[in-house]
Every structure is written in structure tokens, then in C-alpha cells.
Protein backbone atom coordinates (compact mmCIF):
# COMPACT_ATOMS: atom_id res chain seq x y z
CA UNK A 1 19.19 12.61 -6.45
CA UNK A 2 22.24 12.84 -4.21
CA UNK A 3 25.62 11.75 -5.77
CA UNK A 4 28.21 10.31 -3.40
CA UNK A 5 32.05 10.25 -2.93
CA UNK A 6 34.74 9.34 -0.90
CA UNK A 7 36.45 12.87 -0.50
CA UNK A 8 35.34 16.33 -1.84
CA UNK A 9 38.06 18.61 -2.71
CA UNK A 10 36.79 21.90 -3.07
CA UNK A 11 39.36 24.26 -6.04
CA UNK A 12 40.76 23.13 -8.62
CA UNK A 13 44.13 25.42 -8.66
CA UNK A 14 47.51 23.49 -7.68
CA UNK A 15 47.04 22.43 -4.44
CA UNK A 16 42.88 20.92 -5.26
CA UNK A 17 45.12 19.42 -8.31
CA UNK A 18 47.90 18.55 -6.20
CA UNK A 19 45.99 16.60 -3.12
CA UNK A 20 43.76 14.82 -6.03
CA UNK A 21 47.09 13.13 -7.64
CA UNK A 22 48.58 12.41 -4.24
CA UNK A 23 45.35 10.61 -3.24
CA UNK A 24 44.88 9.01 -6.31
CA UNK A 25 48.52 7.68 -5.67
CA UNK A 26 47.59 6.23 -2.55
CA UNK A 27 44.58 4.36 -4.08
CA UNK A 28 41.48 6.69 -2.83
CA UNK A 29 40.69 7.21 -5.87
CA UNK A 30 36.80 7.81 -5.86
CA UNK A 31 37.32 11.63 -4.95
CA UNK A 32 35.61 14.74 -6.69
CA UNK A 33 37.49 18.40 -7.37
CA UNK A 34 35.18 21.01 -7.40
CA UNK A 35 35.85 24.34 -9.53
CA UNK A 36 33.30 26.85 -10.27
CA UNK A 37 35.12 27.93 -13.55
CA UNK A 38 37.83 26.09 -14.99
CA UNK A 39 41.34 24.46 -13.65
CA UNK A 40 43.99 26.93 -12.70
CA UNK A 41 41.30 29.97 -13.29
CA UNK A 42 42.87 31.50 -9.84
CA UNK A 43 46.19 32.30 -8.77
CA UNK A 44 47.68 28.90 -10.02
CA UNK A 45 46.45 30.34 -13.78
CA UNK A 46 49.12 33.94 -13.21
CA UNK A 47 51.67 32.27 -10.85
CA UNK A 48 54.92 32.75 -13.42
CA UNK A 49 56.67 29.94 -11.50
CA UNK A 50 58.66 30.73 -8.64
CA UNK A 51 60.29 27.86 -7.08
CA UNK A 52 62.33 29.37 -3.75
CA UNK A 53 63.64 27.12 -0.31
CA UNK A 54 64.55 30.47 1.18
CA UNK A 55 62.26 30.83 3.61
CA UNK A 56 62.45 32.45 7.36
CA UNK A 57 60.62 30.00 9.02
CA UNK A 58 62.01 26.55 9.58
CA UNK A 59 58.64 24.96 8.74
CA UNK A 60 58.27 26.40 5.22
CA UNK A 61 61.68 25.62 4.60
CA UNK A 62 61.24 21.83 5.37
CA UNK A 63 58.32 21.92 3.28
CA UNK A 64 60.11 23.58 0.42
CA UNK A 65 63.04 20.80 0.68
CA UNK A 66 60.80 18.30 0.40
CA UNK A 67 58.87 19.72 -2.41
CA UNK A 68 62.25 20.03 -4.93
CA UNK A 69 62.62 16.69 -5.65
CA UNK A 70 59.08 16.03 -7.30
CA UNK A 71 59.91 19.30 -9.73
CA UNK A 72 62.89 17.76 -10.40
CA UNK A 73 60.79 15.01 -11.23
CA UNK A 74 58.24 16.19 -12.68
CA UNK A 75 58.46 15.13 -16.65
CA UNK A 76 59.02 10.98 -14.94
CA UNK A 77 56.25 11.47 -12.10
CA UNK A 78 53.85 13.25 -14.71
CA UNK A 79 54.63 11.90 -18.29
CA UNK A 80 53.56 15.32 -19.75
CA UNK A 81 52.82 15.81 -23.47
CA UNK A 82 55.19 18.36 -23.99
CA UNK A 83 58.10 18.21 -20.99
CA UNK A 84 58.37 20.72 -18.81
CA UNK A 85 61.38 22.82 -18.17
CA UNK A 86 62.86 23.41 -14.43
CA UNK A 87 64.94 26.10 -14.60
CA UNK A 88 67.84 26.57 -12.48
CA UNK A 89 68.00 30.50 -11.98
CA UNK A 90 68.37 30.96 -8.33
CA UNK A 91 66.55 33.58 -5.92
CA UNK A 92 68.71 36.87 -4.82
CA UNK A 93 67.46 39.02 -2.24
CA UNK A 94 69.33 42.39 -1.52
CA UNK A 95 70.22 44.20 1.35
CA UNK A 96 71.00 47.88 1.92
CA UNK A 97 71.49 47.98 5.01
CA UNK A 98 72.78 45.53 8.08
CA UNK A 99 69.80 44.84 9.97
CA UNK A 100 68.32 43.33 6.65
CA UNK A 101 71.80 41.11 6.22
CA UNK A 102 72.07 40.07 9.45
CA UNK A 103 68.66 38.89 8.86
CA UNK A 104 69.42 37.04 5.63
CA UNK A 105 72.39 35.19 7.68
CA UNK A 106 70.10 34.18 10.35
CA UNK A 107 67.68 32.79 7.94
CA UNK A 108 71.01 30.93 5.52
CA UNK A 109 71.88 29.70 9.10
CA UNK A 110 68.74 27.89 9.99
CA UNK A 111 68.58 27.14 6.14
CA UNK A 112 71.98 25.29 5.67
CA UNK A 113 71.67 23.65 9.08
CA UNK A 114 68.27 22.11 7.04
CA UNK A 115 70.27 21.06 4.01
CA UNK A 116 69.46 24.26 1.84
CA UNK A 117 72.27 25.53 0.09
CA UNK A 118 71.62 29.07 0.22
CA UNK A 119 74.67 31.74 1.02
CA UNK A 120 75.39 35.35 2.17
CA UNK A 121 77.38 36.89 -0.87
CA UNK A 122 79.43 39.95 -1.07
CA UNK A 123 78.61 42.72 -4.08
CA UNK A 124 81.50 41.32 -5.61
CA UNK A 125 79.83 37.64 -5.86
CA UNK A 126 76.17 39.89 -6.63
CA UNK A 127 78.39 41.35 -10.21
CA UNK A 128 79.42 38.23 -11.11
CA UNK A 129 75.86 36.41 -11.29
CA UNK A 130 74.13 39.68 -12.66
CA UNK A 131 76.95 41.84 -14.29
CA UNK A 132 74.42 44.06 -15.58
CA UNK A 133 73.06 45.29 -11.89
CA UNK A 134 73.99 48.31 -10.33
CA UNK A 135 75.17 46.93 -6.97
CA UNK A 136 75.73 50.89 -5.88
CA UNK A 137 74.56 50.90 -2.19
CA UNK A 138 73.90 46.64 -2.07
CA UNK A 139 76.14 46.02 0.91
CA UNK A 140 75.46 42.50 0.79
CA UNK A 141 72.97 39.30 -0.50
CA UNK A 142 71.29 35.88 0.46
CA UNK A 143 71.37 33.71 -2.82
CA UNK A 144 70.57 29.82 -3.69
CA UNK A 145 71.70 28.70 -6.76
CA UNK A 146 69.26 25.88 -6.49
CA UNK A 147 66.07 28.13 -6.21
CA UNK A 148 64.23 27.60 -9.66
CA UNK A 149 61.08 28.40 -12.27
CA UNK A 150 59.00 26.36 -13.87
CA UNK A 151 56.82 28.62 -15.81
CA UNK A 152 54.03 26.53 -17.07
CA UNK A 153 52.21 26.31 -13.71
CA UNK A 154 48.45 26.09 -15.39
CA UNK A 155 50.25 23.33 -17.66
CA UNK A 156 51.52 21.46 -14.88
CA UNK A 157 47.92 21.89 -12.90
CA UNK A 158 46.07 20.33 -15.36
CA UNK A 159 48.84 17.48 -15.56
CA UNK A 160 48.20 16.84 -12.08
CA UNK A 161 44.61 16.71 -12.86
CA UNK A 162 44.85 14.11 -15.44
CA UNK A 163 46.74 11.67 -13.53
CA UNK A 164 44.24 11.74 -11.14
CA UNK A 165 41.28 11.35 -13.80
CA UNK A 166 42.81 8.62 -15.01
CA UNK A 167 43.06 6.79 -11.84
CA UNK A 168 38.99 7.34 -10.96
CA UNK A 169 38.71 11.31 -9.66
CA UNK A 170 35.92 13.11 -11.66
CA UNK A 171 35.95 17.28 -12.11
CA UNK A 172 33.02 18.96 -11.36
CA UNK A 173 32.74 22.41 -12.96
CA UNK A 174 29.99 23.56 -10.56
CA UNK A 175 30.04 26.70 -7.75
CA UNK A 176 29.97 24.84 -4.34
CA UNK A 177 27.27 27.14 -2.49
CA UNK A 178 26.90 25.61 0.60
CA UNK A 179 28.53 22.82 3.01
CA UNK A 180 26.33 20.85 5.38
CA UNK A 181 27.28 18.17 8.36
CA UNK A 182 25.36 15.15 8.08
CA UNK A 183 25.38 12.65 10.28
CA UNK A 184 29.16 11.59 10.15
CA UNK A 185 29.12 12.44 5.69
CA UNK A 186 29.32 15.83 4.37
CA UNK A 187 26.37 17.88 2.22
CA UNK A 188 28.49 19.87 -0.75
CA UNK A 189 25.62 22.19 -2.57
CA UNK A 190 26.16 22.96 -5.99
CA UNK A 191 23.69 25.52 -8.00
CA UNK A 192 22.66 22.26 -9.80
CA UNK A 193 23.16 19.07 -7.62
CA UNK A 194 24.22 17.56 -4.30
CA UNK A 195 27.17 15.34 -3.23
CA UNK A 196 27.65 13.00 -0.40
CA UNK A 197 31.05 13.13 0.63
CA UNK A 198 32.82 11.30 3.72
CA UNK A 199 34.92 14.14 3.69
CA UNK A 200 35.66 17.56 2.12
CA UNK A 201 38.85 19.59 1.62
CA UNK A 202 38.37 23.37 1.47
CA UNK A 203 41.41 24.53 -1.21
CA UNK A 204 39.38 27.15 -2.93
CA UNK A 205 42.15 29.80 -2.35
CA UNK A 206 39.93 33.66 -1.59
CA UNK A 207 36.92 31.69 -1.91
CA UNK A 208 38.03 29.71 0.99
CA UNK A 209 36.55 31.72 3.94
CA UNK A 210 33.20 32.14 2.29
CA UNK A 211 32.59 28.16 2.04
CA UNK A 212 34.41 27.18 5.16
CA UNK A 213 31.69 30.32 7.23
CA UNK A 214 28.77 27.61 6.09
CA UNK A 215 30.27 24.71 7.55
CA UNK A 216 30.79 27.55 10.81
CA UNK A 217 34.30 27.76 10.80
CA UNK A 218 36.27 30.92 10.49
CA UNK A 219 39.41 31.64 8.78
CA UNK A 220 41.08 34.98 9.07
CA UNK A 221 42.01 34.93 5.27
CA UNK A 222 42.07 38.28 3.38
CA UNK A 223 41.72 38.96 -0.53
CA UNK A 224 44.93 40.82 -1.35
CA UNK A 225 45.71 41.86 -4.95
CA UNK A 226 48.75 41.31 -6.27
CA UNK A 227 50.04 42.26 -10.07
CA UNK A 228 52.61 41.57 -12.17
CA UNK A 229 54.06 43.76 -15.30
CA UNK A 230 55.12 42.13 -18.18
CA UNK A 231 57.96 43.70 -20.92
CA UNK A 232 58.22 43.48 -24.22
CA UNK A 233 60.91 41.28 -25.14
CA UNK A 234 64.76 41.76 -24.52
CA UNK A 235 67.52 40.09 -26.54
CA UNK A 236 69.81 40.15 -24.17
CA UNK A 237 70.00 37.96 -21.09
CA UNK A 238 70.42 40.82 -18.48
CA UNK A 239 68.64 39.45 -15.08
CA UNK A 240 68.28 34.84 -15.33
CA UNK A 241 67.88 34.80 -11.13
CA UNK A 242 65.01 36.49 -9.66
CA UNK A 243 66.15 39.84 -7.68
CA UNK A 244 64.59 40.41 -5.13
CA UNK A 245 65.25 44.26 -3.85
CA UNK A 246 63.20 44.71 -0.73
CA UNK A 247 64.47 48.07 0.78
CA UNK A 248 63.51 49.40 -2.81
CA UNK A 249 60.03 47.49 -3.11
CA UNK A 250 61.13 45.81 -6.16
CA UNK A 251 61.41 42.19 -7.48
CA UNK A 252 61.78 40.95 -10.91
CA UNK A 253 63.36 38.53 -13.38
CA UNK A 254 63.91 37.88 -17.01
CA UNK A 255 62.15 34.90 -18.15
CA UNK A 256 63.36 32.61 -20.27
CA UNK A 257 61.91 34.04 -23.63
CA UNK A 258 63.67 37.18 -22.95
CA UNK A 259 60.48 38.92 -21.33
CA UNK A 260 60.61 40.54 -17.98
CA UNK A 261 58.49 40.27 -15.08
CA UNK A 262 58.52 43.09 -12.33
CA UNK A 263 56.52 43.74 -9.42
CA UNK A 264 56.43 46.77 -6.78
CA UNK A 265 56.18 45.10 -3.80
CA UNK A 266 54.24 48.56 -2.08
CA UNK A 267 51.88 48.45 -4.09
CA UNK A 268 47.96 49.31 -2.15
CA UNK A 269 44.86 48.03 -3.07
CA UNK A 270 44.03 52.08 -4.24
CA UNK A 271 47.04 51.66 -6.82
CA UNK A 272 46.46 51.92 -10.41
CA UNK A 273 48.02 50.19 -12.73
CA UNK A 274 49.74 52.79 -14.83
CA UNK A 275 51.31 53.84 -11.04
CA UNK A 276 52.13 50.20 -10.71
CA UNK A 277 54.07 50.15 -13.63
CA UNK A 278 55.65 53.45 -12.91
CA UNK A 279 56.73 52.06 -9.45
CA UNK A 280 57.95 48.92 -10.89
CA UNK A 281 60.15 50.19 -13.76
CA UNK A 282 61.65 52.91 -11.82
CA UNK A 283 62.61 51.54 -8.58
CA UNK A 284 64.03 48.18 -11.28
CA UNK A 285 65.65 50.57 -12.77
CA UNK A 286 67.96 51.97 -9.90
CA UNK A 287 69.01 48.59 -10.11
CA UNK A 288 68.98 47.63 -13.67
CA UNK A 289 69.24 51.06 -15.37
CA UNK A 290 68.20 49.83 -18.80
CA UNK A 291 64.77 48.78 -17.27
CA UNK A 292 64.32 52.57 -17.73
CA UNK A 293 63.16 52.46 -21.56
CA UNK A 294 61.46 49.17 -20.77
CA UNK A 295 58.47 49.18 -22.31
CA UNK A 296 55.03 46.83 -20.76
CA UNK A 297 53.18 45.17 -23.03
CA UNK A 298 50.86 43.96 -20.27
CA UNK A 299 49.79 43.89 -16.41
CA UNK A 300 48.25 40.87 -14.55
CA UNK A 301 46.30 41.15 -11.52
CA UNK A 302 45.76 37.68 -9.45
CA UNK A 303 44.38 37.70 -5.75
CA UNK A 304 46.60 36.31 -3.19
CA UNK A 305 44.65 34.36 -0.06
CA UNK A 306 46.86 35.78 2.77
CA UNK A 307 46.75 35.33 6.41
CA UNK A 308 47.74 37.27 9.22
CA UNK A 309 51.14 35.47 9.35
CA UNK A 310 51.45 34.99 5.67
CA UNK A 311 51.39 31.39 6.39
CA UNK A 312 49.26 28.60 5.05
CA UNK A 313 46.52 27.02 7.22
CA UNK A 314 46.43 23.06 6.67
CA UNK A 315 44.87 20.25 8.40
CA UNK A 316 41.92 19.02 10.28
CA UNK A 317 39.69 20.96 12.60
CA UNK A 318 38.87 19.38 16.31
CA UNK A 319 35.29 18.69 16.52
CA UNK A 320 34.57 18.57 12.92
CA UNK A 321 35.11 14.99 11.66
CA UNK A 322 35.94 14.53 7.83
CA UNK A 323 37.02 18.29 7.28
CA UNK A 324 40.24 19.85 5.97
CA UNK A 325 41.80 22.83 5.18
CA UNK A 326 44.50 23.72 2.62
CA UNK A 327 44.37 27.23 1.77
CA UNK A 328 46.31 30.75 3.17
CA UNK A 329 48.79 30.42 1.26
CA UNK A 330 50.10 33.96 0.71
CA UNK A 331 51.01 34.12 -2.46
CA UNK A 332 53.44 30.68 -1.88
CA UNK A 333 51.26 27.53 -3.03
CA UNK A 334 52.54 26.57 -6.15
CA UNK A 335 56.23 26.32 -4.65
CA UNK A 336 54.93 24.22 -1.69
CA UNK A 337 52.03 22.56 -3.42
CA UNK A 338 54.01 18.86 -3.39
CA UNK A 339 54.82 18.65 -0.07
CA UNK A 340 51.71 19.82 1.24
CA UNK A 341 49.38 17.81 -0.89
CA UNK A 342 51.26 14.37 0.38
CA UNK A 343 51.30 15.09 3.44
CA UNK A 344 47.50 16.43 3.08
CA UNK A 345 46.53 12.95 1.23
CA UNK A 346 48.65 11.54 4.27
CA UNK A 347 46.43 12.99 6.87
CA UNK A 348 42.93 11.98 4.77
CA UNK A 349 43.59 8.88 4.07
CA UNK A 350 44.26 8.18 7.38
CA UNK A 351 47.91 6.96 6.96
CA UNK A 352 50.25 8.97 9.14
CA UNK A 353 49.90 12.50 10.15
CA UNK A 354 53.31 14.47 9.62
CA UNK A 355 54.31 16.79 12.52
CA UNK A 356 54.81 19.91 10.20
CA UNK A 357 50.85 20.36 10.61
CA UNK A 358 51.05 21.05 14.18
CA UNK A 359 52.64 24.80 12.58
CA UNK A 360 49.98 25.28 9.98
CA UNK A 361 47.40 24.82 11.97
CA UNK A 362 43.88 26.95 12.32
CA UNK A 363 44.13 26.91 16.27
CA UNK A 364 47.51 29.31 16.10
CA UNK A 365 45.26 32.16 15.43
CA UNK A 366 43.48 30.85 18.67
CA UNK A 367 46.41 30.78 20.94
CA UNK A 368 49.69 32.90 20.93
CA UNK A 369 50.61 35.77 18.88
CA UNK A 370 51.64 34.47 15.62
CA UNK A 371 55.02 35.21 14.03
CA UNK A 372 55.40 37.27 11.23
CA UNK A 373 56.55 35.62 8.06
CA UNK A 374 58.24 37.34 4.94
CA UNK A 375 55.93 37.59 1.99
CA UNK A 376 57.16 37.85 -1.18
């Protein structure tokens, strides 16, 4: 027998979670979230928590400003078990040399002209928020105090989740194998059942392009893997923003438990991860020269759903009635998972349709040449 529902959203990571809660908000509440293994099991589940506004496209920022206040929020909007903690650590990216600074004060221009206090600092201003870093060569930084982490992103998933439950959304753990137009409804094939829905989101992250090629759309989305080292723990607090070095292929921060994270941002999909962690620690430590007798306790490996742009594709798609996308996201959906699932549930539930879409949508890889974004 064929189950029905209102809206079918396909991944249950932050944004499936996310649109869910927003919709249930808006009283469309007989929705369904698909995941084929449990919530958070993709890059939501690794994310450590990354909360930036400094972005280089005036789009991402807005959607980044209007994400802050709801992680501000968070512990009144969600009414968590155990509160979560927003932490006010700030992003710093470095520059070596003055094409990547003047680039940074292009992008604080457009940023503070948006209402994003972000700044160009001097190394003098770098020593005083990390005295620990080696600001040898650093001719210069972008920094916003207000960037932030909130590490428990598979917590705050599965909060998102639960609102939603309550209000009427079921979870389906089920593998969605197939999607099928019928009539003006949509078939969603599991391995067990099928589901009626008046329409389907596709939020499935790398699974994305495989479900939305049997509905016979095509999304030029790429698997891209991504890892993480993690430290044994440090007593003292050494690095509280995270630095961002990209001349040296390096970002990392200290979390709050004294542990570091560190990535090498050249890392190739050929990379082990003993060269990984090699990379990581030794280009860190030109910049934290302790880092150097660091020792990893662990590496992660998550897959990041990345576009040509590095930007996320959202919204309808022209001809097919009752379909929506929410996925691309390049490594940036937990940060701008708010924003874009309101303004998602918005655009389902046929209330208003916010103009920020027209940027995210599938037909810019259609049209013009498509700007390169900064993907960190």
C-alpha cells in the first residue's frame, strides 16, 4: 500500500533537520525526512562547528547574517536537554602577501557595508589575539570577533529533529531508491515501501545527484573528501579563534576541551592519512611552533558535496512542479543551515519566495560562467 504526505524531505543531516523544524513552524506539519542510516550520519555527524559571516560573496554573507541570530538562540528556540554552548572565538584568515589582503579588504568592505563586523588587522592586532603565533612573514589579517563554534552539531541536528516530531513530521530510516512524477504528486521508492508526496526536497548532501538523475535532473555536484586531525589534549589555551593560513594550506583551532583540530587544506583525494597529518602539523607548526610535538590521537574523513562554484544550489526547478533542491553546499551547511531552511520552508509552503534564491539557483550552471567562491 502507498503511504502519503504532504512534503518529502529527502536527508536527514542539518539542513533535512533544519527545513523539517522550519516547516513544522509554519504549520505543514504532515512532512516525512528520509535517511537511509541514521540522523547526522553525513557531514552534519564530523562538522566540528564552524560558525563564520566572512564570506566573499554578498549572497552567502546575507545568508550568514541572518543565520546568527537563531544560534544565538538556539537553547530558547530549541529547549535542549543539555544547553548548548555558542562560542565566541572569531575566524582569522592570514595573508602573506598583498594580493591576498587586498582581497580580504574587498571582502570586509562588502562585509561591513552588510552589517558584519569583520576588520583588516595589522600583525600587531594578529599577537595580541593569538600571542602564541608566529606572525613572521603575516603582513596582514581579516578577523570577526563575532564568528563562532558550536561544537555539538549532531546534538543540535537531532534537536531540530525533535521539534519537528513533536509537531507531526515522522523519520523514515529507509534508502530512497527511486523518485517518480505522478500526475501533479511525487513517487519516493524505498527498498521496502512507497510514499505519496505533493512534494519532495532533495537534501541528501553526495547522495544528492544520484536521486535527483531519477527524477531527470542533473546537478554538477562532486564527492570531495575532506579530513580533519584531531590532538591529544593541550593544557594550555594557545589558538581559541580559528586560523585560517591559506598561502600555507593550513587551518586549525583549539577547541574548547583543549584538543586541536587541523586540516591541510591541499590535501588530494590520493593523500594518505599519515601524509595528511604530516602536512597538517608541519605547515601549523610554522605558525604555531609547538604544534611540532603535537601528537594525533585521531583523523576524520567526511565527504563534502561541492559544486563548481563552491556554492549551494537551492530552490525549485522550472517545469518540475513540487520539487526542491537544498544541497551543494561545499563544505558550508551547518553555518547557513537557518537561513536557508526558512527561507526553503518559505518557498514550499508557498508563502513568499526570498530573492537570495535567484543566486543559488540550478539554472546558473545553465547560463554564464559562474564565479568562483572561497572554500574553506
Amino acid at each position: 500500500m502507498t503511504r502519503t504526505t504532504d512534503v518529502a524531505i529527502i536527508g536527514g543531516g542539518v539542513i533535512g533537520c533544519s527545513i523539517a523544524y522550519h516547516l513544522a513552524r509554519l504549520g505543514m506539519t504532515h512532512g516525512v525526512v528520509f535517511e537511509r542510516r541514521h540522523v547526522a550520519s553525513g557531514a552534519t555527524g564530523i562538522c566540528p562547528g564552524g560558525i563564520r559571516q566572512q564570506f566573499e560573496q554578498e549572497a552567502e554573507c546575507r545568508l550568514a547574517r541572518l543565520s546568527l541570530p537563531f544560534f544565538e538562540h538556539v537553547n530558547e528556540l530549541l529547549e535542549p536537554e543539555f544547553p548548548f554552548f555558542l562560542e565566541r572565538s572569531g575566524y582569522l584568515f592570514l595573508a602573506e602577501s598583498e594580493a591576498l589582503l587586498s582581497r580580504f579588504r574587498r571582502n570586509v568592505a562588502m562585509q561591513n557595508q552588510l552589517g558584519i563586523p569583520s576588520r583588516v588587522i595589522a600583525p600587531a592586532e594578529i599577537a595580541e589575539i593569538v600571542p602564541a603565533l608566529a606572525c613572521e612573514g603575516i603582513l596582514g589579517a581579516s578577523f570577526c570577533a563575532q564568528d563562532s563554534f558550536l561544537e555539538d552539531c549532531d546534538g543540535l541536528t537531532r534537536s531540530l529533529l525533535g521539534r519537528a516530531r513533536e509537531q507531526g513530521f515522522l523519520l523514515q530510516l529507509a534508502e530512497v531508491i527511486g523518485l517518480k512524477q505522478k500526475g501533479p504528486d511525487w513517487l519516493v521508492e524505498t527498498a521496502t515501501e512507497t510514499w505519496l508526496a505533493k512534494q519532495v526536497v532533495i537534501a541528501a548532501g553526495t547522495d544528492s545527484p544520484s536521486l535527483a538523475a531519477s527524477a531527470g535532473v542533473h546537478l554538477p555536484i562532486t564527492t570531495e573528501r575532506r579530513r580533519l586531525a584531531y590532538s591529544e589534549r593541550c593544557e594550555n589555551e594557545l589558538m581559541p579563534p580559528l586560523v585560517v593560513a591559506l598561502e600555507r594550506g593550513f587551518a586549525g583551532k583549539q577547541l574548547r576541551n583543549g584538543v586541536f583540530y587541523i586540516g591541510w587544506l591541499g590535501e588530494t583525494q590520493d593523500s594518505d592519512d599519515l601524509t595528511f597529518t604530516e602536512q597538517a602539523l608541519t605547515r601549523g607548526a610554522t605558525l604555531l611552533p609547538s604544534m611540532a610535538s603535537l601528537a594525533v590521537r585521531r583523523v576524520v574523513t567526511g565527504y563534502y558535496d561541492s559544486t563548481p562554484d563552491h556554492r549551494p544550489i537551492l530552490g525549485g526547478i522550472s517545469g518540475l512542479s513540487g520539487f526542491y533542491l537544498a544541497t551543494g553546499f561545499s563544505g558550508h551547511g551547518f553555518m547557513l543551515a537557518p537561513a536557508v531552511a526558512e527561507i526553503m520552508a518559505n518557498l514550499i509552503a508557498g508563502s513568499t519566495i526570498d530573492p537570495l534564491l535567484q543566486e543559488f539557483s540550478l539554472r546558473r550552471f545553465t547560463g554564464s560562467r559562474a564565479i568562483e567562491g572561497l572554500q574553506i
